[in-house]
Protein backbone atom coordinates (compact mmCIF):
# COMPACT_ATOMS: atom_id res chain seq x y z
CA UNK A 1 110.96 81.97 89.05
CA UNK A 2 110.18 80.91 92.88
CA UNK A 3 107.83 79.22 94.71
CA UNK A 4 107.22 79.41 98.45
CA UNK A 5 107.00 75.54 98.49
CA UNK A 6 109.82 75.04 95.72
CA UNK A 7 112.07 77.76 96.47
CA UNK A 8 114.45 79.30 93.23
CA UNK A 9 113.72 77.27 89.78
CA UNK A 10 114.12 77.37 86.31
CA UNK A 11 111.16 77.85 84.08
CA UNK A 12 111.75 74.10 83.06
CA UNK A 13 111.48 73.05 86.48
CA UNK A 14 108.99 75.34 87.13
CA UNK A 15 106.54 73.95 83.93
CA UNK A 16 107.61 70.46 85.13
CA UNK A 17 105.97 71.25 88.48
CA UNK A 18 102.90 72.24 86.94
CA UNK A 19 102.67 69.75 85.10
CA UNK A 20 103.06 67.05 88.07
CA UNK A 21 100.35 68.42 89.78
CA UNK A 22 98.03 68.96 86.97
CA UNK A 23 98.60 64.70 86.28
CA UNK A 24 97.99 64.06 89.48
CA UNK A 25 94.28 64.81 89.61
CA UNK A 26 93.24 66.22 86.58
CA UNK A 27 90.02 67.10 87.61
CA UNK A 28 89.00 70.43 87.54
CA UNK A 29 91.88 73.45 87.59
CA UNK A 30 92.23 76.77 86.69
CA UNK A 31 95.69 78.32 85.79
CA UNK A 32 95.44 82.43 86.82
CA UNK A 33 98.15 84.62 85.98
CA UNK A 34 98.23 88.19 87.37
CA UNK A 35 100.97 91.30 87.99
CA UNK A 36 101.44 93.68 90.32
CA UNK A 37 103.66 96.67 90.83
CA UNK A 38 104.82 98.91 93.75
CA UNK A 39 106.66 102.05 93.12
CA UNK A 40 110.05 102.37 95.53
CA UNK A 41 111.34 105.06 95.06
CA UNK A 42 113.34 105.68 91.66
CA UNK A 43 111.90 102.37 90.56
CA UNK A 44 108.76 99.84 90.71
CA UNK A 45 109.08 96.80 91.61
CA UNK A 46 107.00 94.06 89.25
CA UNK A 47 105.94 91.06 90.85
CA UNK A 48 103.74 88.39 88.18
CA UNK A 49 101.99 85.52 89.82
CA UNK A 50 101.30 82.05 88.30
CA UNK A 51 98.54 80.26 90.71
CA UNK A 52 97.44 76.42 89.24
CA UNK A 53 94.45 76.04 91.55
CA UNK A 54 92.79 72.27 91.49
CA UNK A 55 89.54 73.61 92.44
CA UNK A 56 88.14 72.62 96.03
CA UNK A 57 91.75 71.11 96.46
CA UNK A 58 94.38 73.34 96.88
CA UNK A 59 96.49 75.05 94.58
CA UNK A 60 100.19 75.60 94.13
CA UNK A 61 101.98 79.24 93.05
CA UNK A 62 105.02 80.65 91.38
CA UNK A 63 106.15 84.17 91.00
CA UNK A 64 108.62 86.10 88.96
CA UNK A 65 110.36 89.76 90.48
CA UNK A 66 111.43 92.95 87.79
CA UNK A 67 112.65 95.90 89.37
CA UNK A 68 112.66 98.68 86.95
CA UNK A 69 114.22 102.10 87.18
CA UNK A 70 111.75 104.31 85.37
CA UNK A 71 109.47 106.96 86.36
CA UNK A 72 105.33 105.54 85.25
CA UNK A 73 101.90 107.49 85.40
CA UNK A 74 99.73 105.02 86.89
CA UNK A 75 98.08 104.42 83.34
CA UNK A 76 101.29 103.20 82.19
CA UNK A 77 102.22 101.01 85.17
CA UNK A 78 98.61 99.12 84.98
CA UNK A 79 99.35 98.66 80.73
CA UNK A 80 103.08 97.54 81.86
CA UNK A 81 101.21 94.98 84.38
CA UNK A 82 99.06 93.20 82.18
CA UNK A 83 101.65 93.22 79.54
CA UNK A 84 103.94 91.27 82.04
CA UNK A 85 100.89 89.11 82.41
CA UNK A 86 100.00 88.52 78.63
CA UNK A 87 103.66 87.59 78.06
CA UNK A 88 104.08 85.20 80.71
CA UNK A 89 100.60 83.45 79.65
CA UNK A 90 101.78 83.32 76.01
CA UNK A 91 105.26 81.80 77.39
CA UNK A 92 103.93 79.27 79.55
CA UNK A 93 101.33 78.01 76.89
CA UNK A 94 104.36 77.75 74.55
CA UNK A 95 106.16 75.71 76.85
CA UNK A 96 103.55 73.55 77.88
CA UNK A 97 102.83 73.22 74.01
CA UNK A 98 106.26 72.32 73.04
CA UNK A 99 106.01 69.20 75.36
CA UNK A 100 103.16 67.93 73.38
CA UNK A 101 101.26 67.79 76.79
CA UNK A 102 97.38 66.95 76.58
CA UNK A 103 94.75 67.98 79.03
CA UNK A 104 92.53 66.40 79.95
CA UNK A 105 89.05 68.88 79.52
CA UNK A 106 90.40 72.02 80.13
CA UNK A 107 92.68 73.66 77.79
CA UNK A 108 95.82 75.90 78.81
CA UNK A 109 94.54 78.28 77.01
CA UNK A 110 91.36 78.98 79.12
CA UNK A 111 93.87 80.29 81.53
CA UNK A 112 92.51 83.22 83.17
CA UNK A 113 94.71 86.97 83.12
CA UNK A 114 93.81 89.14 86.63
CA UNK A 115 94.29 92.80 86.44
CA UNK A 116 94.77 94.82 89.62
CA UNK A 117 92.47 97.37 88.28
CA UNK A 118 88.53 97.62 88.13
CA UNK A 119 85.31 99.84 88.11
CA UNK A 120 86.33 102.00 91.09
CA UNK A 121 89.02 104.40 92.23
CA UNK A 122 91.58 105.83 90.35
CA UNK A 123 91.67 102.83 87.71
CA UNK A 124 88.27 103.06 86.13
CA UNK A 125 89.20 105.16 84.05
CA UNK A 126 91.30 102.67 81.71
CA UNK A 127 90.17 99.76 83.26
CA UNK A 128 87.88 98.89 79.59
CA UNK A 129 91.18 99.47 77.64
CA UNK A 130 93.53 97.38 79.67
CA UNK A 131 90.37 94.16 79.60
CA UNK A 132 90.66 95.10 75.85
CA UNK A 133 94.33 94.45 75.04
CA UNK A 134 93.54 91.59 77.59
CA UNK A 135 90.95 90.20 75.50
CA UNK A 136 92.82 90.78 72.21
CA UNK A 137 95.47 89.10 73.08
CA UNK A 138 92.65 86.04 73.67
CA UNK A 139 92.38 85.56 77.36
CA UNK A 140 89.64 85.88 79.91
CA UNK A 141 90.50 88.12 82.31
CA UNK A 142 89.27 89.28 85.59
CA UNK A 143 89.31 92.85 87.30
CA UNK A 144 88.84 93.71 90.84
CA UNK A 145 87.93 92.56 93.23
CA UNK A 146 88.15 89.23 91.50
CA UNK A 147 91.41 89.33 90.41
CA UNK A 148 93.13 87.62 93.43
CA UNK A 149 96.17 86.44 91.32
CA UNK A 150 97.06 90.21 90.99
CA UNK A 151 95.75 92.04 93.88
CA UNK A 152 96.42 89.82 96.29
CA UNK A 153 99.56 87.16 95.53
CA UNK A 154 101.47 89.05 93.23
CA UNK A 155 100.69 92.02 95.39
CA UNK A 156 102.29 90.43 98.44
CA UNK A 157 105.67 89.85 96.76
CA UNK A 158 105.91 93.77 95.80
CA UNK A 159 106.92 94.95 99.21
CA UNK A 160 109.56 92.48 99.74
């Protein structure tokens, strides 16, 4: 994992970060996790954001690279995204779980997933089955143009 602010960490230190700033002021949060992927080439670069926002003050971010050498339709690539996404909300709830951890009012669980897909362009096609598996796998989940996490952090750490 890294973090702008943190640099290169573990997932340990990583969930111990989170955790810190949730127990600082637990007041409202919201905990959005969202992937994006750029195709370079031979392969696609995966980039999955974690954002912990404290709402109306600040939020902190961490963010996890795959580079993959296989050829994807675009179908595939958005499925492969929120699968990255699913997986690394189902680890980090584990994680936080196995530390016995207690929030305060909001739950981990109520994290939201983003999907860089939506309604329009070439992704509205399979945007309903991708909110689906989304759903299924019990998380809210947001499609463009609100799903910053995706489209917009993950999104910025594909083309580096």
């Amino acid at each position: 994992m890294k973090s702008p602010t943190y640099g290169e960490l573990t997932k340990s230190e990583m969930i111990d970060i989170i955790l810190d700033f949730v127990k600082v002021n637990s007041e409202k949060y919201k905990i959005s996790i969202g992937t994006d992927s750029q195709v370079q080439g031979m392969y696609v670069t995966f980039v999955t954001a974690i954002i912990v926002h404290r709402v109306g003050k600040g939020a902190i971010y961490f963010y996890d690279k795959k580079i993959v050498n296989k050829k994807f339709s675009l179908a595939d690539r958005l499925f492969t995204e929120a699968l990255y996404s699913i997986e690394m909300a189902h680890d980090l709830i584990n994680d936080i779980n196995m530390r016995q951890y207690v929030f305060d009012d909001n739950s981990i669980t109520n994290l939201e997933i983003h999907v860089d897909a939506g309604q329009n362009g070439e992704t509205k096609n399979i945007v309903n089955s991708i909110v689906g598996m989304v759903k299924g796998n019990g998380f809210n989940v947001k499609i463009k143009p609100e799903s910053y996490c995706a489209s917009t952090v993950a999104d910025k750490y594909t083309r580096r």
